[in-house]
PDB file of N, CA and C in Angstrom:
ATOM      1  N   UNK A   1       0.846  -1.167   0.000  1.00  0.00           N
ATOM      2  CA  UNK A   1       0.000   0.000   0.000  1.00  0.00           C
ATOM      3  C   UNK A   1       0.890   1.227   0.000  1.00  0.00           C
ATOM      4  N   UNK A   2       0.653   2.186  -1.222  1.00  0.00           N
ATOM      5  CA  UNK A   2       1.740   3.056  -1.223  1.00  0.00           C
ATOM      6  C   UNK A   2       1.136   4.397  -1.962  1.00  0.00           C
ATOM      7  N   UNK A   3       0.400   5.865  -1.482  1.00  0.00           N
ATOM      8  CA  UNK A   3       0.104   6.507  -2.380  1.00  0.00           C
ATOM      9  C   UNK A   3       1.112   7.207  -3.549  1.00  0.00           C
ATOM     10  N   UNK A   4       0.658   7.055  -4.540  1.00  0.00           N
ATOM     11  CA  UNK A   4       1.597   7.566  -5.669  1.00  0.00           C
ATOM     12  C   UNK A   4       2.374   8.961  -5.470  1.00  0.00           C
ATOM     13  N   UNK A   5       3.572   9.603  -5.832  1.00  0.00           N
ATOM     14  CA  UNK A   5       3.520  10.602  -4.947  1.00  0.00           C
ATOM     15  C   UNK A   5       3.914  11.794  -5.890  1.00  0.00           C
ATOM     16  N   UNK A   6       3.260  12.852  -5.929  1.00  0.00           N
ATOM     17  CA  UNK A   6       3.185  14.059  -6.850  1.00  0.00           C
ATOM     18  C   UNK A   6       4.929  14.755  -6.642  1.00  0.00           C
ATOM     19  N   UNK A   7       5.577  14.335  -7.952  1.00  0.00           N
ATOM     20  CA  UNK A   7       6.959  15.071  -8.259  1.00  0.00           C
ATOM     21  C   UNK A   7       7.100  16.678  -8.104  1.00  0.00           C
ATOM     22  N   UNK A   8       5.989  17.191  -7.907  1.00  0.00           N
ATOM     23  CA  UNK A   8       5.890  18.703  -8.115  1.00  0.00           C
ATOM     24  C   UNK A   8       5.852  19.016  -6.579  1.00  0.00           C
ATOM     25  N   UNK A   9       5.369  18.029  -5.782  1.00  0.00           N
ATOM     26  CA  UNK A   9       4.925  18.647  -4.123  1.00  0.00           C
ATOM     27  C   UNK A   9       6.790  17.594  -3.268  1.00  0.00           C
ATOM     28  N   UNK A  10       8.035  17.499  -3.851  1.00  0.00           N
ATOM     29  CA  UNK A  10       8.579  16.406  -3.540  1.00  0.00           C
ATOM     30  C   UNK A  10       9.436  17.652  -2.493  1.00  0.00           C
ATOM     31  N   UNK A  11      10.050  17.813  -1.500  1.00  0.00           N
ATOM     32  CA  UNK A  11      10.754  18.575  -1.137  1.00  0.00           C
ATOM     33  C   UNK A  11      11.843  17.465   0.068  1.00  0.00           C
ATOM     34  N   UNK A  12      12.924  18.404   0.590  1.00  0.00           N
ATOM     35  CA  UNK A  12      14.122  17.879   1.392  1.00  0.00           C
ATOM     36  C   UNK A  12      13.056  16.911   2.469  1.00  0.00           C
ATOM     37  N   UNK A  13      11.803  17.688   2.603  1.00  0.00           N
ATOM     38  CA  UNK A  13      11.004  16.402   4.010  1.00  0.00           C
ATOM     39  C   UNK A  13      10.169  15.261   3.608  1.00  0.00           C
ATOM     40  N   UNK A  14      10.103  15.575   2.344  1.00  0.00           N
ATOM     41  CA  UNK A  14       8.778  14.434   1.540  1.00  0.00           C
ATOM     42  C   UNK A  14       8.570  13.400   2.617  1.00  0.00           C
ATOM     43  N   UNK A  15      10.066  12.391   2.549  1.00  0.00           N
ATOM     44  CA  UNK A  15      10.392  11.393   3.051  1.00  0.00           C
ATOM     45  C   UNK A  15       9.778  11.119   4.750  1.00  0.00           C
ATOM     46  N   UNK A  16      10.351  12.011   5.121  1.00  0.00           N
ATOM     47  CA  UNK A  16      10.557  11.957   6.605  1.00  0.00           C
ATOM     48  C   UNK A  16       8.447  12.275   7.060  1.00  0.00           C
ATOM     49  N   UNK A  17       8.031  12.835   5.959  1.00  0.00           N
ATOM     50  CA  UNK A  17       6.375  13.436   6.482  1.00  0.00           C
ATOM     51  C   UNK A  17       5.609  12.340   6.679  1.00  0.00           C
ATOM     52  N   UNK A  18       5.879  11.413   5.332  1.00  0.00           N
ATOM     53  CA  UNK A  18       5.074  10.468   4.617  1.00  0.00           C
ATOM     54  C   UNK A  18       5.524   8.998   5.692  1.00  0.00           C
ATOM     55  N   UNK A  19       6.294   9.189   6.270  1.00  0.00           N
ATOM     56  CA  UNK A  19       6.482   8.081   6.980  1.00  0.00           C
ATOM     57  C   UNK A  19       5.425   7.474   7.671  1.00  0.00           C
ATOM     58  N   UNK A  20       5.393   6.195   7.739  1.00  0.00           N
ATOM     59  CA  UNK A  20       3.603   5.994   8.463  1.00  0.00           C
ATOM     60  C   UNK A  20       4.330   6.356  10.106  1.00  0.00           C
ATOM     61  N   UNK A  21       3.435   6.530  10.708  1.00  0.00           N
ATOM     62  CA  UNK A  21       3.717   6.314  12.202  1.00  0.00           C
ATOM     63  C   UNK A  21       2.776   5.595  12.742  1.00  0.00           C
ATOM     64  N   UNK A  22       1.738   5.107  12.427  1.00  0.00           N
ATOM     65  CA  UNK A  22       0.436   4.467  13.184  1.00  0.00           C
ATOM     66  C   UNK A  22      -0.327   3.597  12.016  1.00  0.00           C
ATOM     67  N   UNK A  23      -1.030   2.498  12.560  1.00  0.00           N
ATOM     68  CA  UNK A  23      -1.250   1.560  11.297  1.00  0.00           C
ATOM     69  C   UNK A  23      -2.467   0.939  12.507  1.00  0.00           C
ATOM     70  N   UNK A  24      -4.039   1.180  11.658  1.00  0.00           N
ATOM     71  CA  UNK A  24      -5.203   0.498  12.526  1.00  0.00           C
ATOM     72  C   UNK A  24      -5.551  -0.169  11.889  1.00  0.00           C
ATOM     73  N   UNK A  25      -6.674  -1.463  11.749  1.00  0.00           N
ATOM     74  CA  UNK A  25      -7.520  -1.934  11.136  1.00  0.00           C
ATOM     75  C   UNK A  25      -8.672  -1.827  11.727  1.00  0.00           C
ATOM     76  N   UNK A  26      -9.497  -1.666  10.808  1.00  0.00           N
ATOM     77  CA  UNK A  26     -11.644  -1.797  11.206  1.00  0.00           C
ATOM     78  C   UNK A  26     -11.507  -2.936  11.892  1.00  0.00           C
ATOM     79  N   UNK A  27     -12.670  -2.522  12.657  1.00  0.00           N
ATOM     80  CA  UNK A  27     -13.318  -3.214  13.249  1.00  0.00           C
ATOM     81  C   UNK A  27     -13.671  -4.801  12.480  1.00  0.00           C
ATOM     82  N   UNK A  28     -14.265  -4.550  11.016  1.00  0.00           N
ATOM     83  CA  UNK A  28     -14.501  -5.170  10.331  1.00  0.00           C
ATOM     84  C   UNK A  28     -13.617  -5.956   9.362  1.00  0.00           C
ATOM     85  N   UNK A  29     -12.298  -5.552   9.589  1.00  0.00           N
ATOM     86  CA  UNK A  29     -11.217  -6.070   8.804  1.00  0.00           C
ATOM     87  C   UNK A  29     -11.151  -5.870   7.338  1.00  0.00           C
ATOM     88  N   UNK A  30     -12.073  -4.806   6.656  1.00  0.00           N
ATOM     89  CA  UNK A  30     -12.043  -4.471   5.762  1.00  0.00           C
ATOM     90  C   UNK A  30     -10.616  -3.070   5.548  1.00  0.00           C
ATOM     91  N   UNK A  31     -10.739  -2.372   6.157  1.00  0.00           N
ATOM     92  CA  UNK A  31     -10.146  -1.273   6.054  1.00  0.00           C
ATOM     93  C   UNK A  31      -9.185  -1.365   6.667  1.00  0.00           C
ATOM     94  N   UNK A  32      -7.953  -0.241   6.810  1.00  0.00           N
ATOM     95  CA  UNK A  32      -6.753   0.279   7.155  1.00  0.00           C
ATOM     96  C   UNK A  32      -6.797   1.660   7.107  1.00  0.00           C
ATOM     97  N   UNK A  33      -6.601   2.187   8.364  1.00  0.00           N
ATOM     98  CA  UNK A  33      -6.052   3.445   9.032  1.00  0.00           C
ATOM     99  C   UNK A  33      -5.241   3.759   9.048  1.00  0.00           C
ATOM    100  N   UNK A  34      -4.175   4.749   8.439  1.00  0.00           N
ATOM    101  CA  UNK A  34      -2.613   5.156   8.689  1.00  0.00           C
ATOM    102  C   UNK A  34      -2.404   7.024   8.855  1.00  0.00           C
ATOM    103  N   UNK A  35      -1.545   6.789   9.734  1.00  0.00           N
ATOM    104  CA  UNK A  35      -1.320   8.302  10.463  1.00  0.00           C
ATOM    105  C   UNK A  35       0.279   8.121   9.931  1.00  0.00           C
ATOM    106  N   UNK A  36       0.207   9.082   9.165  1.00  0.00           N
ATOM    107  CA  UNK A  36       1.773   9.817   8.904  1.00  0.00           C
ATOM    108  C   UNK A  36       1.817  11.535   9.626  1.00  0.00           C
ATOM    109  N   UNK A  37       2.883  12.301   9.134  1.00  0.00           N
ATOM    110  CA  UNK A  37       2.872  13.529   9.933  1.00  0.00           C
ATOM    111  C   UNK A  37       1.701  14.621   9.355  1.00  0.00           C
ATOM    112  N   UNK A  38       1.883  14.502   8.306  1.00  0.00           N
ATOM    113  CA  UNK A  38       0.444  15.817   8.030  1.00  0.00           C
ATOM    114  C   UNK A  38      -0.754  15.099   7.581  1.00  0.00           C
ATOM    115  N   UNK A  39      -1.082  13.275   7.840  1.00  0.00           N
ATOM    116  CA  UNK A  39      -2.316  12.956   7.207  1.00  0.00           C
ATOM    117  C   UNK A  39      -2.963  11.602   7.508  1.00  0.00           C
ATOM    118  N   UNK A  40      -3.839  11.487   7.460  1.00  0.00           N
ATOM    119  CA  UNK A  40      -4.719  10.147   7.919  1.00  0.00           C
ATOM    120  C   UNK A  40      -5.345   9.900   6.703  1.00  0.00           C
ATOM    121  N   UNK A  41      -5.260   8.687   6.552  1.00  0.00           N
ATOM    122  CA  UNK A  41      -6.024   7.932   5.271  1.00  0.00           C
ATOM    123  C   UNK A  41      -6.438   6.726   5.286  1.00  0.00           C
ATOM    124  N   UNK A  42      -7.491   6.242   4.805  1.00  0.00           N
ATOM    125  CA  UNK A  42      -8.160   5.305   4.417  1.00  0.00           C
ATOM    126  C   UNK A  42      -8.077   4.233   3.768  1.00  0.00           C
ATOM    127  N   UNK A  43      -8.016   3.260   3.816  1.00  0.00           N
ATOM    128  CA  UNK A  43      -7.065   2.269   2.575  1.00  0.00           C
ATOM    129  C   UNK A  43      -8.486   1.218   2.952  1.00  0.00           C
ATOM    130  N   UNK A  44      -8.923   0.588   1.138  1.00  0.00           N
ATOM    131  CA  UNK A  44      -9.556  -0.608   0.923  1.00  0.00           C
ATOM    132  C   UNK A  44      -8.471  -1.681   1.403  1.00  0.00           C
ATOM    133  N   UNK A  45      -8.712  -2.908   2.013  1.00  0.00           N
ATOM    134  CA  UNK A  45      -8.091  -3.555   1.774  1.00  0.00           C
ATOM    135  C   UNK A  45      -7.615  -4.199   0.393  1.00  0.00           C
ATOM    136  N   UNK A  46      -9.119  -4.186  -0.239  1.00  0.00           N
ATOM    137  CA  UNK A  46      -9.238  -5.112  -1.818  1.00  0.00           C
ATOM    138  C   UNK A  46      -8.686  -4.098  -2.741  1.00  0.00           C
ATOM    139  N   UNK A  47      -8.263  -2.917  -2.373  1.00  0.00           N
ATOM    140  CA  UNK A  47      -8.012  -1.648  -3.551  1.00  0.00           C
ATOM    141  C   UNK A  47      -6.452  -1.079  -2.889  1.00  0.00           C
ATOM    142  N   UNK A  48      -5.319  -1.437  -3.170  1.00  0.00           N
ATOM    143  CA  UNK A  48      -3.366  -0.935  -2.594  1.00  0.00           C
ATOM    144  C   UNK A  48      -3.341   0.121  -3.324  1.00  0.00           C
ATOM    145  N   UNK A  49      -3.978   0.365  -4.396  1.00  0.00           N
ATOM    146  CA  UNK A  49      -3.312   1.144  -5.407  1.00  0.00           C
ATOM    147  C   UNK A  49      -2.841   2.634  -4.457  1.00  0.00           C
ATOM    148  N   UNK A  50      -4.282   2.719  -4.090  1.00  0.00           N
ATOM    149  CA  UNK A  50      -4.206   4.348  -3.035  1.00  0.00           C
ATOM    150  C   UNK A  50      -5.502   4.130  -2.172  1.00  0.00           C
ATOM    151  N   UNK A  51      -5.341   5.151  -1.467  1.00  0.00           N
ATOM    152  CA  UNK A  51      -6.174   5.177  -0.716  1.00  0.00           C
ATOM    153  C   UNK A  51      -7.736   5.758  -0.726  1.00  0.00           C
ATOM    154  N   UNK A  52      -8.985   5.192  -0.059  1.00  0.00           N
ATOM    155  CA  UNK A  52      -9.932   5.893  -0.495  1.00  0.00           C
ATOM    156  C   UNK A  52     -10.192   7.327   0.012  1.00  0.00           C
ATOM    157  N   UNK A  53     -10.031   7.445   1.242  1.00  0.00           N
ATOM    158  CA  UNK A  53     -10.149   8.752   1.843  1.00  0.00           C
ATOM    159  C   UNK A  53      -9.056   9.274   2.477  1.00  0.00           C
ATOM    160  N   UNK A  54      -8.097  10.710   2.307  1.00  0.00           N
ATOM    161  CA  UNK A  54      -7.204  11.394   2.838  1.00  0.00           C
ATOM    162  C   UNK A  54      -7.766  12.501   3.435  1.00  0.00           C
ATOM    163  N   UNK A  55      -7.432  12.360   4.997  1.00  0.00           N
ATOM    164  CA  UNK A  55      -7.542  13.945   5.657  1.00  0.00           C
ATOM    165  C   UNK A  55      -6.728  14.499   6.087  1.00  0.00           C
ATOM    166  N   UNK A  56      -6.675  15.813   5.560  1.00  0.00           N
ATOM    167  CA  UNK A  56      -5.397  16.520   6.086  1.00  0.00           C
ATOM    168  C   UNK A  56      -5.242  17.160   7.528  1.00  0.00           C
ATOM    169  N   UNK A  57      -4.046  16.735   8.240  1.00  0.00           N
ATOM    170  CA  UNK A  57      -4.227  17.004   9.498  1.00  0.00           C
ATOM    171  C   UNK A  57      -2.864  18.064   9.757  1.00  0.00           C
ATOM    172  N   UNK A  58      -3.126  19.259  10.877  1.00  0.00           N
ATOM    173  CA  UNK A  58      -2.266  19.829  10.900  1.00  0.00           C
ATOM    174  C   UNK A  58      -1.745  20.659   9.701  1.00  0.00           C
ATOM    175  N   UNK A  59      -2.426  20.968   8.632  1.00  0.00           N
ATOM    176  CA  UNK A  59      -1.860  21.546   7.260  1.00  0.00           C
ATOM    177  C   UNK A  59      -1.191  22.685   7.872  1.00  0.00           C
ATOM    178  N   UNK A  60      -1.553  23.470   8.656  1.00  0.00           N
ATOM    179  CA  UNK A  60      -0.346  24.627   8.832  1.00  0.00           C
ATOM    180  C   UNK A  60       0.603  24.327   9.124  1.00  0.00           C
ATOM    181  N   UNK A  61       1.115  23.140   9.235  1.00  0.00           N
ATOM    182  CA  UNK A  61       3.135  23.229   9.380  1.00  0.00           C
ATOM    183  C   UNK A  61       3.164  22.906   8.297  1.00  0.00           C
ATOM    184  N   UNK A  62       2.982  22.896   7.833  1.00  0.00           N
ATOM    185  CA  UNK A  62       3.794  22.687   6.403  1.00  0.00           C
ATOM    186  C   UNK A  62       4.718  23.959   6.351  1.00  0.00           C
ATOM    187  N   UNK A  63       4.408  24.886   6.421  1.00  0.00           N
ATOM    188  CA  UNK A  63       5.029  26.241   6.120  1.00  0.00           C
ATOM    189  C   UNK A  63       6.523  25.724   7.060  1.00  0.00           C
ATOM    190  N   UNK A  64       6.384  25.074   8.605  1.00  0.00           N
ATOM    191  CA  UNK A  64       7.115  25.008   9.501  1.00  0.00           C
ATOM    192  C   UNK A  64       7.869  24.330   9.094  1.00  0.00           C
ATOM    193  N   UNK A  65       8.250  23.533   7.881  1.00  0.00           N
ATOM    194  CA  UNK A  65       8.679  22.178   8.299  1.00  0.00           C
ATOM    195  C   UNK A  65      10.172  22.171   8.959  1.00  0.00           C
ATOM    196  N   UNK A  66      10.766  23.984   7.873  1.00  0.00           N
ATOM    197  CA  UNK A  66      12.064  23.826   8.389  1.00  0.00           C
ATOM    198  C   UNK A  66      12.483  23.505  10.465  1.00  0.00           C
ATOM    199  N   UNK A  67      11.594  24.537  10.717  1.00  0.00           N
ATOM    200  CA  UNK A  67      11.877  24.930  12.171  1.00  0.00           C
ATOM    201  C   UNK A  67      11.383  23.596  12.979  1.00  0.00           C
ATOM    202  N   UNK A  68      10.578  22.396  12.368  1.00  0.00           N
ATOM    203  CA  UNK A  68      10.326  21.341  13.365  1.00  0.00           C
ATOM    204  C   UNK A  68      11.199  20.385  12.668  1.00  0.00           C
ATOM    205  N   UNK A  69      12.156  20.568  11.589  1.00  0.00           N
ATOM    206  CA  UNK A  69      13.071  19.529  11.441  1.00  0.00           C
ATOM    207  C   UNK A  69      14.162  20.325  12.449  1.00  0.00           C
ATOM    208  N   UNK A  70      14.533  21.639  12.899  1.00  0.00           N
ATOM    209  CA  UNK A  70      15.441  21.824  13.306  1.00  0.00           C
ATOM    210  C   UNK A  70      15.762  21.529  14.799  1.00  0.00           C
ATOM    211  N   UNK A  71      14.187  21.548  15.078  1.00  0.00           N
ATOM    212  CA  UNK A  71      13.737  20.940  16.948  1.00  0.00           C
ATOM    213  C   UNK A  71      13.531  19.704  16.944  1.00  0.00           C
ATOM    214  N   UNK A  72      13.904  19.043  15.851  1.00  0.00           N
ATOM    215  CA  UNK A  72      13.498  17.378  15.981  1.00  0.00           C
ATOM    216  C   UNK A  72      12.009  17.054  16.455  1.00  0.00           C
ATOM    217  N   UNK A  73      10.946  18.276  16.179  1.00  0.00           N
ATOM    218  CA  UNK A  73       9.446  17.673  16.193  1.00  0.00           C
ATOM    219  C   UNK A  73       9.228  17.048  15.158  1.00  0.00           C
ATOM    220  N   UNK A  74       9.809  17.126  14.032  1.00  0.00           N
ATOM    221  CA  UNK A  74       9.392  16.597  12.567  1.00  0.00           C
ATOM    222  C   UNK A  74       9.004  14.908  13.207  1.00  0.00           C
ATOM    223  N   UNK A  75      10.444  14.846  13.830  1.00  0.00           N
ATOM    224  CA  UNK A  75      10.145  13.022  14.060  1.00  0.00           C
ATOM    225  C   UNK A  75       9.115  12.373  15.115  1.00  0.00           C
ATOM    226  N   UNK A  76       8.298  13.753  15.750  1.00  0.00           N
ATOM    227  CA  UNK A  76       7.153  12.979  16.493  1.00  0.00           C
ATOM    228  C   UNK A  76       6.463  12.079  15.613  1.00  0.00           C
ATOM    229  N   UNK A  77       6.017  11.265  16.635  1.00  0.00           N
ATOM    230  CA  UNK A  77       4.962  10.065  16.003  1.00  0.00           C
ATOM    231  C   UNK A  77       3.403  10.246  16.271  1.00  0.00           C
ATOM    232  N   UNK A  78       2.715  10.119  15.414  1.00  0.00           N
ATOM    233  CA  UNK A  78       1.207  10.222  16.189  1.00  0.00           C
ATOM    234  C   UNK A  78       0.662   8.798  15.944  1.00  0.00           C
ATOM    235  N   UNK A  79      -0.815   8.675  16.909  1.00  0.00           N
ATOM    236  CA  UNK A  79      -1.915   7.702  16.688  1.00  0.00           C
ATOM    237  C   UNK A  79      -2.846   8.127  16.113  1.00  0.00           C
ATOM    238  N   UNK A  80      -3.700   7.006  15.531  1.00  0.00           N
ATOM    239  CA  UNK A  80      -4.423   7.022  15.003  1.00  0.00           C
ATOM    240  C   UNK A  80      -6.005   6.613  15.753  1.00  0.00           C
ATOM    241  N   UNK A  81      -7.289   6.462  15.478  1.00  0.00           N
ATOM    242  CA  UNK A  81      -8.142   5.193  16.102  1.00  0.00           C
ATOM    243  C   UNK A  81      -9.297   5.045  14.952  1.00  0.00           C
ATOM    244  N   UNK A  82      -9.405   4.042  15.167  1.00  0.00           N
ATOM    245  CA  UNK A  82     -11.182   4.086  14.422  1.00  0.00           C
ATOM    246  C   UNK A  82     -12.039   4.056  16.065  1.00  0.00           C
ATOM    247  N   UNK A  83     -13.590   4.652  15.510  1.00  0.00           N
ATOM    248  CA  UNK A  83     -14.578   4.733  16.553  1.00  0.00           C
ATOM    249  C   UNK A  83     -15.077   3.222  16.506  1.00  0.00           C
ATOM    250  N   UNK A  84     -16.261   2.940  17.520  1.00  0.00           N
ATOM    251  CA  UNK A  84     -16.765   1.473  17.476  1.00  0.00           C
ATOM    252  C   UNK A  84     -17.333   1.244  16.086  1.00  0.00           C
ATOM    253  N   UNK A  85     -17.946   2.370  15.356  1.00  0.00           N
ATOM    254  CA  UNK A  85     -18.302   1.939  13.666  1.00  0.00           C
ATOM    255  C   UNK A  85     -17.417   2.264  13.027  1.00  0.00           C
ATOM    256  N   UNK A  86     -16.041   1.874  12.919  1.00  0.00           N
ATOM    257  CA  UNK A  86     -14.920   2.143  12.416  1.00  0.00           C
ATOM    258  C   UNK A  86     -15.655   3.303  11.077  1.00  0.00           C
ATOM    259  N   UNK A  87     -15.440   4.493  12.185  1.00  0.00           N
ATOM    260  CA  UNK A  87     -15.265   5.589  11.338  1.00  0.00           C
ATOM    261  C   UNK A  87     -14.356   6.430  11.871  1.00  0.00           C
TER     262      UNK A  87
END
């Protein structure tokens, strides 16, 4: 499971953003939850190509990225959850 990744948005942090940090499954074992640094997304199990739903979390650092690679926040990790109706 890997979203394709836009050459035009690629910068010195691409790498380090996109990293997963958190990995859930549904309730139902259909789906997959993943928390990287600016995003949560949705993954079919039956569909790797990409994901069905991306939400953007935190979009204002982006502007930051230099100053939280320079404090070593870049490398915090977050969680993720699904609710009891894995939503």
């Amino acid at each position: 499971f890997e979203e394709p990744e836009d050459p035009s948005n690629r910068s010195f942090f691409s790498e380090i953003i996109s990293s997963v940090s958190d990995v859930k499954f549904s309730h139902s074992g259909r789906y997959m939850l993943t928390r990287d640094y600016l995003t949560v997304k949705v993954w079919d199990l039956n569909m790797e190509a990409r994901p069905i739903e991306t939400y953007q979390v935190h979009d204002y650092l982006r502007s930051k990225l230099c100053s939280l690679y320079e404090n070593d926040c870049i490398f915090d990790k977050f969680e993720c959850a699904w609710n009891g109706s894995d939503r």
